[in-house]
PDB file of N, CA and C in Angstrom:
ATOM      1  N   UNK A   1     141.274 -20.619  67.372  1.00  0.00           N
ATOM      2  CA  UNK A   1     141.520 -19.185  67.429  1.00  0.00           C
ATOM      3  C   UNK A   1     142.604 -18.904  68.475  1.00  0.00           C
ATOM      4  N   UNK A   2     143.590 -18.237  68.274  1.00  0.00           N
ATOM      5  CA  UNK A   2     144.945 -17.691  68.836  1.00  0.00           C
ATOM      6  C   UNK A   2     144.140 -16.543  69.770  1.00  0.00           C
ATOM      7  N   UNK A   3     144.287 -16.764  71.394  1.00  0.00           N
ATOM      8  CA  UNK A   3     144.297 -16.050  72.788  1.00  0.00           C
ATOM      9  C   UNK A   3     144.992 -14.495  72.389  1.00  0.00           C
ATOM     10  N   UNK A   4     144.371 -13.680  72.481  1.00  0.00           N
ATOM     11  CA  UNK A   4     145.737 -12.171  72.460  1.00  0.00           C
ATOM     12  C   UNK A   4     146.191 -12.506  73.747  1.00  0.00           C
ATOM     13  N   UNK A   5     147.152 -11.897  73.333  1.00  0.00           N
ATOM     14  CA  UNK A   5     148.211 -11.976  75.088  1.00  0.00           C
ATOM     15  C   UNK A   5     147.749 -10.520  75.385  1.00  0.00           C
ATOM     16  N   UNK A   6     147.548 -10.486  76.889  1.00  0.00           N
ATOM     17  CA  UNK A   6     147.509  -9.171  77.794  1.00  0.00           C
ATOM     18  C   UNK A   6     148.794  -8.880  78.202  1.00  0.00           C
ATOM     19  N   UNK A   7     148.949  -7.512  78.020  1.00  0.00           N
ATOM     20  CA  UNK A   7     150.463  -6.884  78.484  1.00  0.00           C
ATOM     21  C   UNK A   7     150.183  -5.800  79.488  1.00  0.00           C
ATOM     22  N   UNK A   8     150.829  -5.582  80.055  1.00  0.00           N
ATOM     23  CA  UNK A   8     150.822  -4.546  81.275  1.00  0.00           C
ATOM     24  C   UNK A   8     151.273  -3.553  80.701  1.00  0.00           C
ATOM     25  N   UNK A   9     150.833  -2.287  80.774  1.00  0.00           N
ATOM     26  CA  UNK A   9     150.854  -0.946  80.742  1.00  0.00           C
ATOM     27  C   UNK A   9     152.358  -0.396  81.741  1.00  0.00           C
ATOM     28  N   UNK A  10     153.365   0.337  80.899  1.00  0.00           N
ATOM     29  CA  UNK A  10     154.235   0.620  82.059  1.00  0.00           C
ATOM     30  C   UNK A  10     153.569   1.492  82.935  1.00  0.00           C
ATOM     31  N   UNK A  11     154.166   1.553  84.396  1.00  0.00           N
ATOM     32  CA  UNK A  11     153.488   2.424  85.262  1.00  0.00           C
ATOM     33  C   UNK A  11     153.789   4.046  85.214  1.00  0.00           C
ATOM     34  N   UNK A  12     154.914   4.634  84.079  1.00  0.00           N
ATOM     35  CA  UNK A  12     155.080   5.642  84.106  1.00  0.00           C
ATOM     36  C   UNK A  12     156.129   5.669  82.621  1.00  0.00           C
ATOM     37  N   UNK A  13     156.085   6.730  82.199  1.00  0.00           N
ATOM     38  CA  UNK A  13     156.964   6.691  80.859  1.00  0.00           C
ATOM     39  C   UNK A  13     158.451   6.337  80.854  1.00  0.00           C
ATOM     40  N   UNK A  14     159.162   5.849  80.364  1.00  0.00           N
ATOM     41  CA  UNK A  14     160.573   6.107  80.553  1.00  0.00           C
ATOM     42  C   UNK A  14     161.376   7.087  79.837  1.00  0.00           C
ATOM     43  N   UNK A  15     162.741   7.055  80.249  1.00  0.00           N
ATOM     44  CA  UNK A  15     163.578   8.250  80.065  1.00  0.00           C
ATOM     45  C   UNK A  15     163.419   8.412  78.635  1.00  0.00           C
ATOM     46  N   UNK A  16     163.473   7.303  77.655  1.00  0.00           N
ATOM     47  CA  UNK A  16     163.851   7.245  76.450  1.00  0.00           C
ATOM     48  C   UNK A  16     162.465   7.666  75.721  1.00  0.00           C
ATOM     49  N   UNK A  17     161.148   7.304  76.334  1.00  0.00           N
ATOM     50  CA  UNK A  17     160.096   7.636  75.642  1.00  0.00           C
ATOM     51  C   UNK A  17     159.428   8.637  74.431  1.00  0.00           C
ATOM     52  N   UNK A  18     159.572   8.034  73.457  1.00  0.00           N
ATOM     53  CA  UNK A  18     158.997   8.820  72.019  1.00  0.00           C
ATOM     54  C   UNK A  18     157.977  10.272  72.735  1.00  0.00           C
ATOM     55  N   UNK A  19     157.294   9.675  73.821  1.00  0.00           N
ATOM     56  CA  UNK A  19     155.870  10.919  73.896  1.00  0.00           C
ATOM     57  C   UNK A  19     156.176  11.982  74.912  1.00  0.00           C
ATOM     58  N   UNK A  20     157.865  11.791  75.517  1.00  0.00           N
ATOM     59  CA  UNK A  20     158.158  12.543  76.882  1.00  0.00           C
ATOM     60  C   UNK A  20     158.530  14.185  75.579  1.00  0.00           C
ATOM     61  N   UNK A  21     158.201  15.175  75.920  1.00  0.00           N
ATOM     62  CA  UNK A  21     158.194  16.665  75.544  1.00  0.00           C
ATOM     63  C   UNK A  21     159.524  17.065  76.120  1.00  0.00           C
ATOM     64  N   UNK A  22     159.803  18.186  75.448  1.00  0.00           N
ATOM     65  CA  UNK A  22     160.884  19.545  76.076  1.00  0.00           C
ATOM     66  C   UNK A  22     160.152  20.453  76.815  1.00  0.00           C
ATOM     67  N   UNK A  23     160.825  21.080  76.864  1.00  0.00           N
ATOM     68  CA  UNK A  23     160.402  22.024  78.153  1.00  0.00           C
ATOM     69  C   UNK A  23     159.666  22.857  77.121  1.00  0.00           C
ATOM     70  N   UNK A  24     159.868  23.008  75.598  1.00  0.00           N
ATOM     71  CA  UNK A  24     158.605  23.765  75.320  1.00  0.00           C
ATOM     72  C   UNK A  24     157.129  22.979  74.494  1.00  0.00           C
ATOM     73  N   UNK A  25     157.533  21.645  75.091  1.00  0.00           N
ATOM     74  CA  UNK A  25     156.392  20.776  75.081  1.00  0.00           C
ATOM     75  C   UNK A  25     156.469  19.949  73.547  1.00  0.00           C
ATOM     76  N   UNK A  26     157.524  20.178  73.068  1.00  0.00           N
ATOM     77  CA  UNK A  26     157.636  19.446  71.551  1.00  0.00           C
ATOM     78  C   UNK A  26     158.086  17.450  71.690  1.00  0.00           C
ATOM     79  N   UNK A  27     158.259  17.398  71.108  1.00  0.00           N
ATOM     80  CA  UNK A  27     158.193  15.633  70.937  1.00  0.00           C
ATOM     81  C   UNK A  27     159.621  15.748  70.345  1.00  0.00           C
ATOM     82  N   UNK A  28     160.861  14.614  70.374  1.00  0.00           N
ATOM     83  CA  UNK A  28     161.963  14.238  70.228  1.00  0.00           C
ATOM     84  C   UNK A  28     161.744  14.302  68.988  1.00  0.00           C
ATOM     85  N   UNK A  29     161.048  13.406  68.509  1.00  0.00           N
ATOM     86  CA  UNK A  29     160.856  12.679  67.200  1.00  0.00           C
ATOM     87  C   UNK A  29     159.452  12.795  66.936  1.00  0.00           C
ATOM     88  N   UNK A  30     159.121  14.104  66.536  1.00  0.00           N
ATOM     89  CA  UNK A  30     157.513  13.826  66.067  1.00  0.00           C
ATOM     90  C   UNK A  30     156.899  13.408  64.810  1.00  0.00           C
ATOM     91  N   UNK A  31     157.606  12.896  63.965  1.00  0.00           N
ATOM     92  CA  UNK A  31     157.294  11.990  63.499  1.00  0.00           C
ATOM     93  C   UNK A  31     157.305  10.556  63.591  1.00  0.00           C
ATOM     94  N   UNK A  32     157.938   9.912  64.430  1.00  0.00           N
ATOM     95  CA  UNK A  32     158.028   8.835  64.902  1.00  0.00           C
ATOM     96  C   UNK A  32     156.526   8.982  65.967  1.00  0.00           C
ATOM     97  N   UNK A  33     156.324   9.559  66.786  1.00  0.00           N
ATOM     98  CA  UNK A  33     155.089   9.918  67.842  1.00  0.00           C
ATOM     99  C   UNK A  33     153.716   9.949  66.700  1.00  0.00           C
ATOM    100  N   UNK A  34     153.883  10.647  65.489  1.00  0.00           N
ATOM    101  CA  UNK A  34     152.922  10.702  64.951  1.00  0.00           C
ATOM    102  C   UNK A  34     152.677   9.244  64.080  1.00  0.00           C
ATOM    103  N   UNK A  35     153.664   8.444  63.606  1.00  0.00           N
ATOM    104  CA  UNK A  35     153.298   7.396  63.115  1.00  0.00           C
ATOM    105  C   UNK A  35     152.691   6.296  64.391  1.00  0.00           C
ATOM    106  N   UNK A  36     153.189   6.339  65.151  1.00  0.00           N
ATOM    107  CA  UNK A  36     152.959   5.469  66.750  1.00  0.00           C
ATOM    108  C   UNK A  36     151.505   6.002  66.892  1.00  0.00           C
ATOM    109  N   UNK A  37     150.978   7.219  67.128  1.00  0.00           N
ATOM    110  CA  UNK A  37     149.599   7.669  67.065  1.00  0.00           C
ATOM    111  C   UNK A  37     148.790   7.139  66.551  1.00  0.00           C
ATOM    112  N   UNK A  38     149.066   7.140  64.660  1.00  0.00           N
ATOM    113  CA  UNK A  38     147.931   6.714  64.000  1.00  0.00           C
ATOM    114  C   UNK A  38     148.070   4.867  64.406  1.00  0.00           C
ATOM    115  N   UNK A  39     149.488   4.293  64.292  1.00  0.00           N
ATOM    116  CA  UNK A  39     148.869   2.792  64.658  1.00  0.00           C
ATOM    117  C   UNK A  39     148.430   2.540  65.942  1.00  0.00           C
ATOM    118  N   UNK A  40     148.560   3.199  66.912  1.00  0.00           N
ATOM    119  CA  UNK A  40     147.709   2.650  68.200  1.00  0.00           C
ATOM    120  C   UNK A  40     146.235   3.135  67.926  1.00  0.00           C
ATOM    121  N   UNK A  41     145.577   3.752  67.150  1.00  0.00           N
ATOM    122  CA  UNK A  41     144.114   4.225  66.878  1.00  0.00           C
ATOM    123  C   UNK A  41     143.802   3.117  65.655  1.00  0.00           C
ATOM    124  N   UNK A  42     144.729   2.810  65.003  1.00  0.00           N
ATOM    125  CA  UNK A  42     144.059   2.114  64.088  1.00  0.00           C
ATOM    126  C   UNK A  42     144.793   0.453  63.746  1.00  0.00           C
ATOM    127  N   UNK A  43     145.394  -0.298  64.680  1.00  0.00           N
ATOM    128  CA  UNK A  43     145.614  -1.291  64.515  1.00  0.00           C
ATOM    129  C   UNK A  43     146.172  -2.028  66.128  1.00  0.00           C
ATOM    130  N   UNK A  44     146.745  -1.451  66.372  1.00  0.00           N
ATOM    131  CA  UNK A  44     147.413  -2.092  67.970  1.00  0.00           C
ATOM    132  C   UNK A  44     147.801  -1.276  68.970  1.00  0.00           C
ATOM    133  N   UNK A  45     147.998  -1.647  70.443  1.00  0.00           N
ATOM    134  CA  UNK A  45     148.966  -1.116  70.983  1.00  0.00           C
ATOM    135  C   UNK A  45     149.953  -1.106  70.641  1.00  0.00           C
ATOM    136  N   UNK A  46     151.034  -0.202  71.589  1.00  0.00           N
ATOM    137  CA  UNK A  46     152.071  -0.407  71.252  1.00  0.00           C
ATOM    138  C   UNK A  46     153.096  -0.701  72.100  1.00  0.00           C
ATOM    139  N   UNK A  47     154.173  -1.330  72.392  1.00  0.00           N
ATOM    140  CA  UNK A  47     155.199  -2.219  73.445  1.00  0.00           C
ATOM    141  C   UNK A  47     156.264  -1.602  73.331  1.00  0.00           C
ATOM    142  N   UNK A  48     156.741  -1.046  74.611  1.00  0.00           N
ATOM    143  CA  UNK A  48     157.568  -0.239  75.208  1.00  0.00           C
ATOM    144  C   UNK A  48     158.790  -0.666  74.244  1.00  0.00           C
ATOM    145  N   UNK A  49     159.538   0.291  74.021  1.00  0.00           N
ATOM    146  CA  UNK A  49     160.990   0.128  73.351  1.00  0.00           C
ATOM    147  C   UNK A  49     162.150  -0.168  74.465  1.00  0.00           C
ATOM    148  N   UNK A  50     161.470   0.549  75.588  1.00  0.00           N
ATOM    149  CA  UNK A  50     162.870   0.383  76.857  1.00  0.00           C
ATOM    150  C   UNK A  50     163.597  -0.761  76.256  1.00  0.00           C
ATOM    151  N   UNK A  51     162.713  -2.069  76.445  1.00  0.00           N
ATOM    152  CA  UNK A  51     163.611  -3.219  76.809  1.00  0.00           C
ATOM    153  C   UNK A  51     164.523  -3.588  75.861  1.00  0.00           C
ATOM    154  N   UNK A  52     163.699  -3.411  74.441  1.00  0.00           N
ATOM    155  CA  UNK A  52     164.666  -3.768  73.180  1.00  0.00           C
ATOM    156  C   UNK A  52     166.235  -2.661  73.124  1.00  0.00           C
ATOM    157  N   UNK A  53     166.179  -2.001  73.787  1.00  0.00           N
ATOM    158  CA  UNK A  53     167.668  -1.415  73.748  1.00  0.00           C
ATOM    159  C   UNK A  53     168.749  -1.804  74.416  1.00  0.00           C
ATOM    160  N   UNK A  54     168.104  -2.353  75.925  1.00  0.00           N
ATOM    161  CA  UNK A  54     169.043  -3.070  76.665  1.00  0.00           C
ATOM    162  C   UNK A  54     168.817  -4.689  76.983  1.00  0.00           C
ATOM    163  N   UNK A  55     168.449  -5.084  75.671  1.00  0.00           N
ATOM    164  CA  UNK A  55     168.640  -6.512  75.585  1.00  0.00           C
ATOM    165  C   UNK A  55     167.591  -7.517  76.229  1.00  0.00           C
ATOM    166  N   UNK A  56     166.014  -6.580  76.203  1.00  0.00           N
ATOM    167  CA  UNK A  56     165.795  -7.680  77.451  1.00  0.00           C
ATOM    168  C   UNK A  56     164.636  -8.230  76.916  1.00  0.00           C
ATOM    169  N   UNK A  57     163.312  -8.710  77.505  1.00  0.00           N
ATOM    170  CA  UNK A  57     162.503  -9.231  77.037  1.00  0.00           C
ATOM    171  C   UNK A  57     161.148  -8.034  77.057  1.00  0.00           C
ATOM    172  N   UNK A  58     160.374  -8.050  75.775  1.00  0.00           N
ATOM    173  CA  UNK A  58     158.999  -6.987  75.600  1.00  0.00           C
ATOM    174  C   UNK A  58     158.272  -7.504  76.395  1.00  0.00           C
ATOM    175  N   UNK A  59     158.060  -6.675  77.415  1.00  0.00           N
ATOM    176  CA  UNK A  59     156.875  -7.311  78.760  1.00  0.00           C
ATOM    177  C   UNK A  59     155.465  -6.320  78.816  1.00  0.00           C
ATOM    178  N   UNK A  60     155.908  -5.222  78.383  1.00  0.00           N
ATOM    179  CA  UNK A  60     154.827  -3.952  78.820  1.00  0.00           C
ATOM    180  C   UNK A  60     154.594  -3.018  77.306  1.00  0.00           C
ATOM    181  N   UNK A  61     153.262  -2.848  77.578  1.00  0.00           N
ATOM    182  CA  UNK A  61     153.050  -1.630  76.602  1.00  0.00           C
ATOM    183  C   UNK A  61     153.700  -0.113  77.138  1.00  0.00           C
ATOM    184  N   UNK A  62     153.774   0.224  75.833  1.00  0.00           N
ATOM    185  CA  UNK A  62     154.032   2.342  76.383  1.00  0.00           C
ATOM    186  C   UNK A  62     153.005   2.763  76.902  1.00  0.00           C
ATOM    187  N   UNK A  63     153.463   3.354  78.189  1.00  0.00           N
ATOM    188  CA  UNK A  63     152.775   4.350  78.719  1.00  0.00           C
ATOM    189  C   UNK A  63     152.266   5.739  77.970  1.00  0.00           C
ATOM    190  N   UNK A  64     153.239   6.255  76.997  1.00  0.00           N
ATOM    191  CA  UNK A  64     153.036   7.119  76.426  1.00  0.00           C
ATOM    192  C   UNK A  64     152.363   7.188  75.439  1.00  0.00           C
ATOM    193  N   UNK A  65     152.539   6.069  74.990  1.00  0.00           N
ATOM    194  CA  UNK A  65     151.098   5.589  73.608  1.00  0.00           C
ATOM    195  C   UNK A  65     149.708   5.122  74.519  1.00  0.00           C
ATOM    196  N   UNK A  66     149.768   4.599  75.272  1.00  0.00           N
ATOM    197  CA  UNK A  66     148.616   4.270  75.651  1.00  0.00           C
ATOM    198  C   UNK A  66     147.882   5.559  76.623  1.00  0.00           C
ATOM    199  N   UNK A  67     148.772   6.694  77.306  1.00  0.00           N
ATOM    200  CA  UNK A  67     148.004   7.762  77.662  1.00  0.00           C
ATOM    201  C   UNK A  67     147.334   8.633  76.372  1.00  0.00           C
ATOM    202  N   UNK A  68     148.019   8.170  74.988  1.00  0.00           N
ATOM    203  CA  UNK A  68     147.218   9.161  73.849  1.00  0.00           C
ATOM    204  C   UNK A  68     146.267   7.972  73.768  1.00  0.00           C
ATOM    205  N   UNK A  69     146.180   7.029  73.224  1.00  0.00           N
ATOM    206  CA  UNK A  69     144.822   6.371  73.639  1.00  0.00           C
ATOM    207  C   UNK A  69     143.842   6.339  74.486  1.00  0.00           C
ATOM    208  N   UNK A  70     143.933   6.476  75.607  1.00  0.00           N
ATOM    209  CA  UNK A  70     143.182   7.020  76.956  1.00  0.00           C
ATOM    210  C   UNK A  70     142.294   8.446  76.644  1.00  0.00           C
ATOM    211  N   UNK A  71     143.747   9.216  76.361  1.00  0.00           N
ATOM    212  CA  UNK A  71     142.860  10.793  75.896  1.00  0.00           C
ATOM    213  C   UNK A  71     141.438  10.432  74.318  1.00  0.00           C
ATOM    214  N   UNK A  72     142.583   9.853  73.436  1.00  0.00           N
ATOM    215  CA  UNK A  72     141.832  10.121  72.435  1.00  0.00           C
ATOM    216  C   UNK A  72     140.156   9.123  72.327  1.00  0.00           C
ATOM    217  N   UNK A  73     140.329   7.649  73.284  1.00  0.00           N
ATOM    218  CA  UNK A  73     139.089   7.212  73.188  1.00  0.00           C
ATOM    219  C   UNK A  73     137.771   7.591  74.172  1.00  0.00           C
ATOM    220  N   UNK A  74     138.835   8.140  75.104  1.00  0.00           N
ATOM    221  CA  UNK A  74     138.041   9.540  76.317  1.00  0.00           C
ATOM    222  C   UNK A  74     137.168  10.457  75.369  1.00  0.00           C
ATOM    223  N   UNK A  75     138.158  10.727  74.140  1.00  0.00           N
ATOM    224  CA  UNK A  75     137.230  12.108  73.594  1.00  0.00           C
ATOM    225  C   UNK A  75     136.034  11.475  72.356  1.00  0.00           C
ATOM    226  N   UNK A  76     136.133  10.615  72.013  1.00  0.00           N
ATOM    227  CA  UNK A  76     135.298   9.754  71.430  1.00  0.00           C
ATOM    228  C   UNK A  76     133.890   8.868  72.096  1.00  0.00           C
ATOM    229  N   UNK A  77     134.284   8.732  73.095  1.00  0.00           N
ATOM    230  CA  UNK A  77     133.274   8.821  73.812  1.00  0.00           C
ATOM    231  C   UNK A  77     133.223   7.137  74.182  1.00  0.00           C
ATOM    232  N   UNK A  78     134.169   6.327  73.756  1.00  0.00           N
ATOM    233  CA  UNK A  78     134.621   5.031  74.174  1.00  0.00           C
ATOM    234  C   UNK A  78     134.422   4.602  74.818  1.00  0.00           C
ATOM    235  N   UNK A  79     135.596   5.579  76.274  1.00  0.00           N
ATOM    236  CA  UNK A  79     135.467   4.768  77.726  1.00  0.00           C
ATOM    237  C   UNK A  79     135.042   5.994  78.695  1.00  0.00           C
ATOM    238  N   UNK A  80     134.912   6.168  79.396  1.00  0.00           N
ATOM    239  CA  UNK A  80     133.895   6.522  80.211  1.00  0.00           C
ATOM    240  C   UNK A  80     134.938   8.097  81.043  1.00  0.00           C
ATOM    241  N   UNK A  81     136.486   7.772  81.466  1.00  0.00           N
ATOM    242  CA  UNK A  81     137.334   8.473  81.806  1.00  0.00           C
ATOM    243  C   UNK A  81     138.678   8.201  80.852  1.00  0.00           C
ATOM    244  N   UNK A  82     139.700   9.075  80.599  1.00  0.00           N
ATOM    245  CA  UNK A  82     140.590   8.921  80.289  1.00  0.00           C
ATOM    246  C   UNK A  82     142.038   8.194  81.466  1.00  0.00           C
ATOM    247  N   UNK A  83     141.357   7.265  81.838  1.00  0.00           N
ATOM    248  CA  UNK A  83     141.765   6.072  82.871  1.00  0.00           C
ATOM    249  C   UNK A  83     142.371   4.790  82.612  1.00  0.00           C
ATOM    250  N   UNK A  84     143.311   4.143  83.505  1.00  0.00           N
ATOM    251  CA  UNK A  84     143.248   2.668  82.779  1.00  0.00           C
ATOM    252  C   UNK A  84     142.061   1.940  83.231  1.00  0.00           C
ATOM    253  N   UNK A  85     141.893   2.519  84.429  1.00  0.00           N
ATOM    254  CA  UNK A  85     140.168   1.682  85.351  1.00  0.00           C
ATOM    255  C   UNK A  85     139.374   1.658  84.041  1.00  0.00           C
ATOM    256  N   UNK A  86     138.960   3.153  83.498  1.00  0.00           N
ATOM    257  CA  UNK A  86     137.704   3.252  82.202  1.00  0.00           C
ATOM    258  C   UNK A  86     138.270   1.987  81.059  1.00  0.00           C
ATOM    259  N   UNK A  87     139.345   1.918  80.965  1.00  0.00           N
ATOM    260  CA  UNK A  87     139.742   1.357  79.851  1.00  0.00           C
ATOM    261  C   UNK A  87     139.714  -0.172  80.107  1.00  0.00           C
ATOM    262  N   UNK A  88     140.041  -0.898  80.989  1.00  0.00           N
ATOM    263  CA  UNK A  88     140.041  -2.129  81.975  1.00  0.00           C
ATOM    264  C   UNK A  88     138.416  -2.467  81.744  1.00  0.00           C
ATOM    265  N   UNK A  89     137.713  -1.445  82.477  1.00  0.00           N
ATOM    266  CA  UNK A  89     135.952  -1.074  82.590  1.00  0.00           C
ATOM    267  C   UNK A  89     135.640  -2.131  81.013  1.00  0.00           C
ATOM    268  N   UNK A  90     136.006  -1.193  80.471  1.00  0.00           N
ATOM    269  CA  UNK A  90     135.600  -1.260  78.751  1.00  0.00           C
ATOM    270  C   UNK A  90     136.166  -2.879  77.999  1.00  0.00           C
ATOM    271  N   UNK A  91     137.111  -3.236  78.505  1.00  0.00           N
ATOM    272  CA  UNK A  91     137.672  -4.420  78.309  1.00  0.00           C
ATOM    273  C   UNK A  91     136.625  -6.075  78.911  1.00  0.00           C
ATOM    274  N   UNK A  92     136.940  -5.252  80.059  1.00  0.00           N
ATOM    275  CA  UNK A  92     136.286  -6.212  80.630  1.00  0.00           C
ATOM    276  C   UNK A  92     134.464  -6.828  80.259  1.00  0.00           C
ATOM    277  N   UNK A  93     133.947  -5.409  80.167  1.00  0.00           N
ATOM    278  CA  UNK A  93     132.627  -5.763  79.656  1.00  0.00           C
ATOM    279  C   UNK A  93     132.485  -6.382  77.849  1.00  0.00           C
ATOM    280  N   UNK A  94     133.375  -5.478  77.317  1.00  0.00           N
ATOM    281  CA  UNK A  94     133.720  -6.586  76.060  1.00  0.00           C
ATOM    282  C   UNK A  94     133.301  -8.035  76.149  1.00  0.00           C
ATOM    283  N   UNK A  95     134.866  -8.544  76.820  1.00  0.00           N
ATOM    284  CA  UNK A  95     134.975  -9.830  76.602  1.00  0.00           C
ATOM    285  C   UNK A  95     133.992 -10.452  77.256  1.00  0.00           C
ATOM    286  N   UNK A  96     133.322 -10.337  78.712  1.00  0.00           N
ATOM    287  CA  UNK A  96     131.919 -10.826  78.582  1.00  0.00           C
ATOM    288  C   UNK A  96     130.462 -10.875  77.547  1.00  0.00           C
ATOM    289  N   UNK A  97     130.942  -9.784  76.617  1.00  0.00           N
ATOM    290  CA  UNK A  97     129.749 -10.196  75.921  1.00  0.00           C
ATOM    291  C   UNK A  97     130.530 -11.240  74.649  1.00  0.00           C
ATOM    292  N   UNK A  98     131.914 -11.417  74.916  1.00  0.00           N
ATOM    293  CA  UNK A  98     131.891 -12.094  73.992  1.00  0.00           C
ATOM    294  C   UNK A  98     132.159 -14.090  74.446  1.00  0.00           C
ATOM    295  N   UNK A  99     131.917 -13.994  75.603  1.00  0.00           N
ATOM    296  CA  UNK A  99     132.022 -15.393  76.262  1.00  0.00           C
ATOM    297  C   UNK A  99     130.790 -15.821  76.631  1.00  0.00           C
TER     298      UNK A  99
END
């Protein structure tokens, strides 16, 4: 069985970010945000675009996809806070029950 690789969460969104709003709170591309939505709820995270524009290597997930994950498994009743701690929390006790 193939290890998932753990990726680090960026620590804050970047400039270019699909989930960063206008000043009257709309999305660049909300359809691009809304397809990114449904696959981080229903198949994966998702890995920052920063790097693929300036050539570099995918190291980190989006911040901005993974704060709608936070909210949305917060409201589901998942993890405990809409946190990375709750979410870490939730990980962690996982994989102990599965070792």
């Amino acid at each position: 069985m193939q290890r998932k690789r753990i990726y680090e969460v960026m620590p804050k969104k970047c400039k270019s970010c699909p989930f960063n709003t206008d000043k009257n709170g709309r999305h660049p591309c909300p359809r691009l945000v809304s397809e990114i939505q449904r696959r981080v709820l229903t198949e994966a995270s998702q890995i920052c675009h920063h790097p693929v524009i300036y050539n570099q290597p995918e190291t980190h997930l989006c911040r901005g996809a993974r704060d709608f994950q936070l909210e949305m498994f917060y409201r589901l009743g998942v993890i405990d806070a809409p946190t990375d701690e709750a979410w870490e929390s939730k990980r962690s006790m996982q994989n102990a029950k599965h070792n």
